[in-house]
N, C-alpha and C. Protein backbone atom coordinates (compact mmCIF):
# COMPACT_ATOMS: atom_id res chain seq x y z
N UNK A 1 57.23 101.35 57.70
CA UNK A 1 58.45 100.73 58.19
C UNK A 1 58.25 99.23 58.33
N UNK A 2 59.37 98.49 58.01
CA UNK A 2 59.33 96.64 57.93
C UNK A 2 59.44 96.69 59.73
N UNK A 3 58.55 95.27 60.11
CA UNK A 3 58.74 94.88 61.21
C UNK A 3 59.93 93.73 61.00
N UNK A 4 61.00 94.17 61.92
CA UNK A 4 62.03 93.44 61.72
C UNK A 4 61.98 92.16 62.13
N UNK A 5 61.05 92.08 63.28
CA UNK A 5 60.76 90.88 64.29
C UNK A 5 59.95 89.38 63.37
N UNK A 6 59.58 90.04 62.39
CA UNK A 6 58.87 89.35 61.58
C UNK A 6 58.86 88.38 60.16
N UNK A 7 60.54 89.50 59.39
CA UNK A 7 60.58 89.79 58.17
C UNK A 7 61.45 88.25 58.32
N UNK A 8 61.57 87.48 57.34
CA UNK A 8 62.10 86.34 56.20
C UNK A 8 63.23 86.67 55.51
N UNK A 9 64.24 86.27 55.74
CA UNK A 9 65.07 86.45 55.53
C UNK A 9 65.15 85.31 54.21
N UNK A 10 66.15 85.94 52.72
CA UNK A 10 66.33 84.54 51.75
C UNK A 10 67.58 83.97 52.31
N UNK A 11 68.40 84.38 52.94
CA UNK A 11 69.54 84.15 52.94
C UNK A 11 70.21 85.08 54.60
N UNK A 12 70.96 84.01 55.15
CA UNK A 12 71.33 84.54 56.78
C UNK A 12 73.14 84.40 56.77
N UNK A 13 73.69 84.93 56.78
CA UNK A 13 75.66 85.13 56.88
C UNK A 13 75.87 85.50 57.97
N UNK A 14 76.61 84.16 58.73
CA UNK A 14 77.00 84.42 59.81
C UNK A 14 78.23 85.08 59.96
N UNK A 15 78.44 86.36 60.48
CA UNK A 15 79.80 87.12 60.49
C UNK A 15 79.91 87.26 61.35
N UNK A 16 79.57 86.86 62.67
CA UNK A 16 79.70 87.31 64.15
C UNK A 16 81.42 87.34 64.55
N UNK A 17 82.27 85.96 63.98
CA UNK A 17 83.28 86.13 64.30
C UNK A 17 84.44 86.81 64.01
N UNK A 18 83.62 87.81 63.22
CA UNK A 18 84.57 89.03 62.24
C UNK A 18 84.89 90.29 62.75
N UNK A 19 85.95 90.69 62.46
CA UNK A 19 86.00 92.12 63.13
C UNK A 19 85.69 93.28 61.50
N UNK A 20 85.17 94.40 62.08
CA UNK A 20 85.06 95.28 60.37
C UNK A 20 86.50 95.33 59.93
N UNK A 21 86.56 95.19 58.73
CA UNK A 21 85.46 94.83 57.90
C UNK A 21 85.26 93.73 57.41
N UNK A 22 85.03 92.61 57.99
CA UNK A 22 84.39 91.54 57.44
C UNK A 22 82.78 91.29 57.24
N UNK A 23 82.28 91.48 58.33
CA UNK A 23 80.94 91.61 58.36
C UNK A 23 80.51 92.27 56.46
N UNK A 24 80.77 93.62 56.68
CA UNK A 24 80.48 93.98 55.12
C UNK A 24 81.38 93.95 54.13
N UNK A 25 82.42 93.20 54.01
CA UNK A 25 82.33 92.38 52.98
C UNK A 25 82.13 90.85 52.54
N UNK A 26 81.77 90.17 53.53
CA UNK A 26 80.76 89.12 53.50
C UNK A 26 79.39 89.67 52.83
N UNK A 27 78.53 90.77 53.39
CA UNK A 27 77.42 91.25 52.83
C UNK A 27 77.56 91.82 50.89
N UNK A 28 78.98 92.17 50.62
CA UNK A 28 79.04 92.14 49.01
C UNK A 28 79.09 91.40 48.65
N UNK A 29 79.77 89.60 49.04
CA UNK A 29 79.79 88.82 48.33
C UNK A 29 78.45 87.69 48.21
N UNK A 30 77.95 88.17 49.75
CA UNK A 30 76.03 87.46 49.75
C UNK A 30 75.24 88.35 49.02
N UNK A 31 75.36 89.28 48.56
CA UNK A 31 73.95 89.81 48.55
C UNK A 31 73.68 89.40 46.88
N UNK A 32 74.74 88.81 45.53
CA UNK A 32 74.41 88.38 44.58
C UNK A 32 74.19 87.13 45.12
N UNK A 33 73.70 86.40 46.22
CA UNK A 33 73.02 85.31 45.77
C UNK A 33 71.70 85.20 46.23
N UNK A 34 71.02 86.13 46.41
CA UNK A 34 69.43 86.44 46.84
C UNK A 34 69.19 87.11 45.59
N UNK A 35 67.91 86.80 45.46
CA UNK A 35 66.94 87.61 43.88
C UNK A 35 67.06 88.64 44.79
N UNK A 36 66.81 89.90 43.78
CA UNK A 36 66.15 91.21 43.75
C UNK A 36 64.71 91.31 44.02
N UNK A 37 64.53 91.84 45.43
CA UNK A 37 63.48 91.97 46.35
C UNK A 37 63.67 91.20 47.32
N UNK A 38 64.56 90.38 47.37
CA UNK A 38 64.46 89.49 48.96
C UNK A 38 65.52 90.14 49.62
N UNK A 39 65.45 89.45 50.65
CA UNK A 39 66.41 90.30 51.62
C UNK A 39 67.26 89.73 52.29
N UNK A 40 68.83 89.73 52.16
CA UNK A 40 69.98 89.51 53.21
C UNK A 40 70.08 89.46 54.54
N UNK A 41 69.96 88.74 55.60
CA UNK A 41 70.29 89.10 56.98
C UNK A 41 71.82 88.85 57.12
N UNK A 42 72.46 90.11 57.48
CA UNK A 42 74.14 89.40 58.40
C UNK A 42 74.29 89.76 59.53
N UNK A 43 74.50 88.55 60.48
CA UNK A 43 74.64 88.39 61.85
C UNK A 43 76.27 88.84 61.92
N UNK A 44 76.44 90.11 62.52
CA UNK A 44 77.92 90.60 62.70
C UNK A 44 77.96 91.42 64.45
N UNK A 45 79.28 90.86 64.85
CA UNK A 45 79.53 90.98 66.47
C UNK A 45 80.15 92.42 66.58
N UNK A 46 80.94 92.85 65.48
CA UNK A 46 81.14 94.26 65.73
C UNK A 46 80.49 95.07 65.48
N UNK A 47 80.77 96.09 66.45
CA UNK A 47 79.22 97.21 66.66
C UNK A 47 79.52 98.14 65.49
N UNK A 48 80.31 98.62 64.97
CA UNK A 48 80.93 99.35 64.12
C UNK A 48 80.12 98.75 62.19
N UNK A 49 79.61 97.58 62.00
CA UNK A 49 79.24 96.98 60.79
C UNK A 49 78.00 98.01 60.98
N UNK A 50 76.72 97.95 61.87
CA UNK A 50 75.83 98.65 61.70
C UNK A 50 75.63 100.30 61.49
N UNK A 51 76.86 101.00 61.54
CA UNK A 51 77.07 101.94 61.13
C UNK A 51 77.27 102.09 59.48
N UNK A 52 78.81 101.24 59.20
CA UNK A 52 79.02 100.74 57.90
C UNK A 52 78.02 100.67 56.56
N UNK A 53 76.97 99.65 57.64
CA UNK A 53 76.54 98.55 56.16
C UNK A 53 75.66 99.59 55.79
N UNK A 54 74.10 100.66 56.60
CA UNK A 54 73.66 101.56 55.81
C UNK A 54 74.66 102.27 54.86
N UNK A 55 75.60 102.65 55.09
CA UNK A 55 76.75 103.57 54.12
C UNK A 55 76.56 102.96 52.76
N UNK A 56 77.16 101.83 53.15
CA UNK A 56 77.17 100.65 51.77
C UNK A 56 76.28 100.87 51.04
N UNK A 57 74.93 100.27 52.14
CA UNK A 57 73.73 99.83 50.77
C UNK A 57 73.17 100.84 49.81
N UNK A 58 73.11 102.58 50.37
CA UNK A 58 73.29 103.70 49.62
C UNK A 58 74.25 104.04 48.62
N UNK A 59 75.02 103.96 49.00
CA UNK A 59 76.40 103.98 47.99
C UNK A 59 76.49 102.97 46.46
N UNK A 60 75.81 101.67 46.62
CA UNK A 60 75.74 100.58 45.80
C UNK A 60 74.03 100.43 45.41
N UNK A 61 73.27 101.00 46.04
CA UNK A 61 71.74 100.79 45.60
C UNK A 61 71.32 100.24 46.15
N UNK A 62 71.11 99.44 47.12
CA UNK A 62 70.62 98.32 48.00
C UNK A 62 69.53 99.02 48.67
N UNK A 63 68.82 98.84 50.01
CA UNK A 63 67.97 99.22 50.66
C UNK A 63 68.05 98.52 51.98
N UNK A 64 68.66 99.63 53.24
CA UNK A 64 69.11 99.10 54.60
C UNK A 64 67.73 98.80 55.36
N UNK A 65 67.30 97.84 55.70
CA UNK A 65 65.80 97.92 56.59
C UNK A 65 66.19 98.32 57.63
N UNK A 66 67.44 98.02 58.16
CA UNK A 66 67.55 98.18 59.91
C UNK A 66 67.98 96.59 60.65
N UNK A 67 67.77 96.85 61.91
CA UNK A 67 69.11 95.87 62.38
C UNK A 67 68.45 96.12 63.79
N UNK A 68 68.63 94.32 64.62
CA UNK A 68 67.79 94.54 65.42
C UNK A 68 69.28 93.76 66.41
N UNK A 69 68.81 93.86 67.79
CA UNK A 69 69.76 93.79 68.98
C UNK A 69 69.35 91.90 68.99
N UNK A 70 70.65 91.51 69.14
CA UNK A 70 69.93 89.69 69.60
C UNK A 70 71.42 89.48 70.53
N UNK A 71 71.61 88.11 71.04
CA UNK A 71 72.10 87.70 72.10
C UNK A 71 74.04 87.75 72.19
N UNK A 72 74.35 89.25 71.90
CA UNK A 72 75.52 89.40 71.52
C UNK A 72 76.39 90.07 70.12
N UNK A 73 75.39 89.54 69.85
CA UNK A 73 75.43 90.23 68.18
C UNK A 73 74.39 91.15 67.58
N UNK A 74 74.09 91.86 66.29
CA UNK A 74 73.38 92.60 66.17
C UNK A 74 72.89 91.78 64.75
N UNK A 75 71.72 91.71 64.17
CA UNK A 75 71.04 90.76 63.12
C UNK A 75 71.18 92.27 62.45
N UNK A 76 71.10 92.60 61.06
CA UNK A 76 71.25 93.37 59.92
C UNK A 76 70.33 93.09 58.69
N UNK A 77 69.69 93.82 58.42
CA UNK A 77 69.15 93.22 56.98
C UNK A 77 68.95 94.52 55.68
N UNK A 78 69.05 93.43 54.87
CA UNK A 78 69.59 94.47 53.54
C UNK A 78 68.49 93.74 51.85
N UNK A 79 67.96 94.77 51.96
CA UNK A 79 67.16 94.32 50.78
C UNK A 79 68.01 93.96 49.38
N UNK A 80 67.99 93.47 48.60
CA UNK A 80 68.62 93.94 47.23
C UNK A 80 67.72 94.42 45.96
N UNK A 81 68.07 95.42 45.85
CA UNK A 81 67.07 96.57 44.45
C UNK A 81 67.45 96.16 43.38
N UNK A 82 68.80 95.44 43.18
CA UNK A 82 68.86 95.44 41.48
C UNK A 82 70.31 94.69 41.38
């Protein structure tokens, strides 16, 4: 398992001020601009995206690492496979 506390993000999208679904679809239109193998973080305020975005990244091929609690918002990160 990735330590989330740790991991490098290529690219950070701030969506906090979004209600779903913005959060993930901000994350379709970021995730073509990170190479394949780096990884997406999106900072989103509704609690409802971290349910969502695993859905997504299965559905489209991606790879959900997980999503960690920060000061209001929840940080998200999303590998891209291809």
């Amino acid at each position: 398992m990735t330590d989330l506390t740790t991991l490098t993000a290529a690219k950070t999208v701030d969506a906090r001020a979004m209600s779903c679904p913005g959060p993930l679809l901000e994350a379709k239109k970021s995730i073509g601009s990170v190479q394949i193998g780096e990884v997406l973080e999106i900072w989103a305020g509704d609690p409802q995206t971290k349910n969502d975005m695993p859905r997504w990244c299965k559905k489209v091929g991606h790879d959900y690492l997980g999503d960690l609690v920060a000061d209001g918002y929840e940080r998200l990160f999303l590998k891209r496979l291809k």
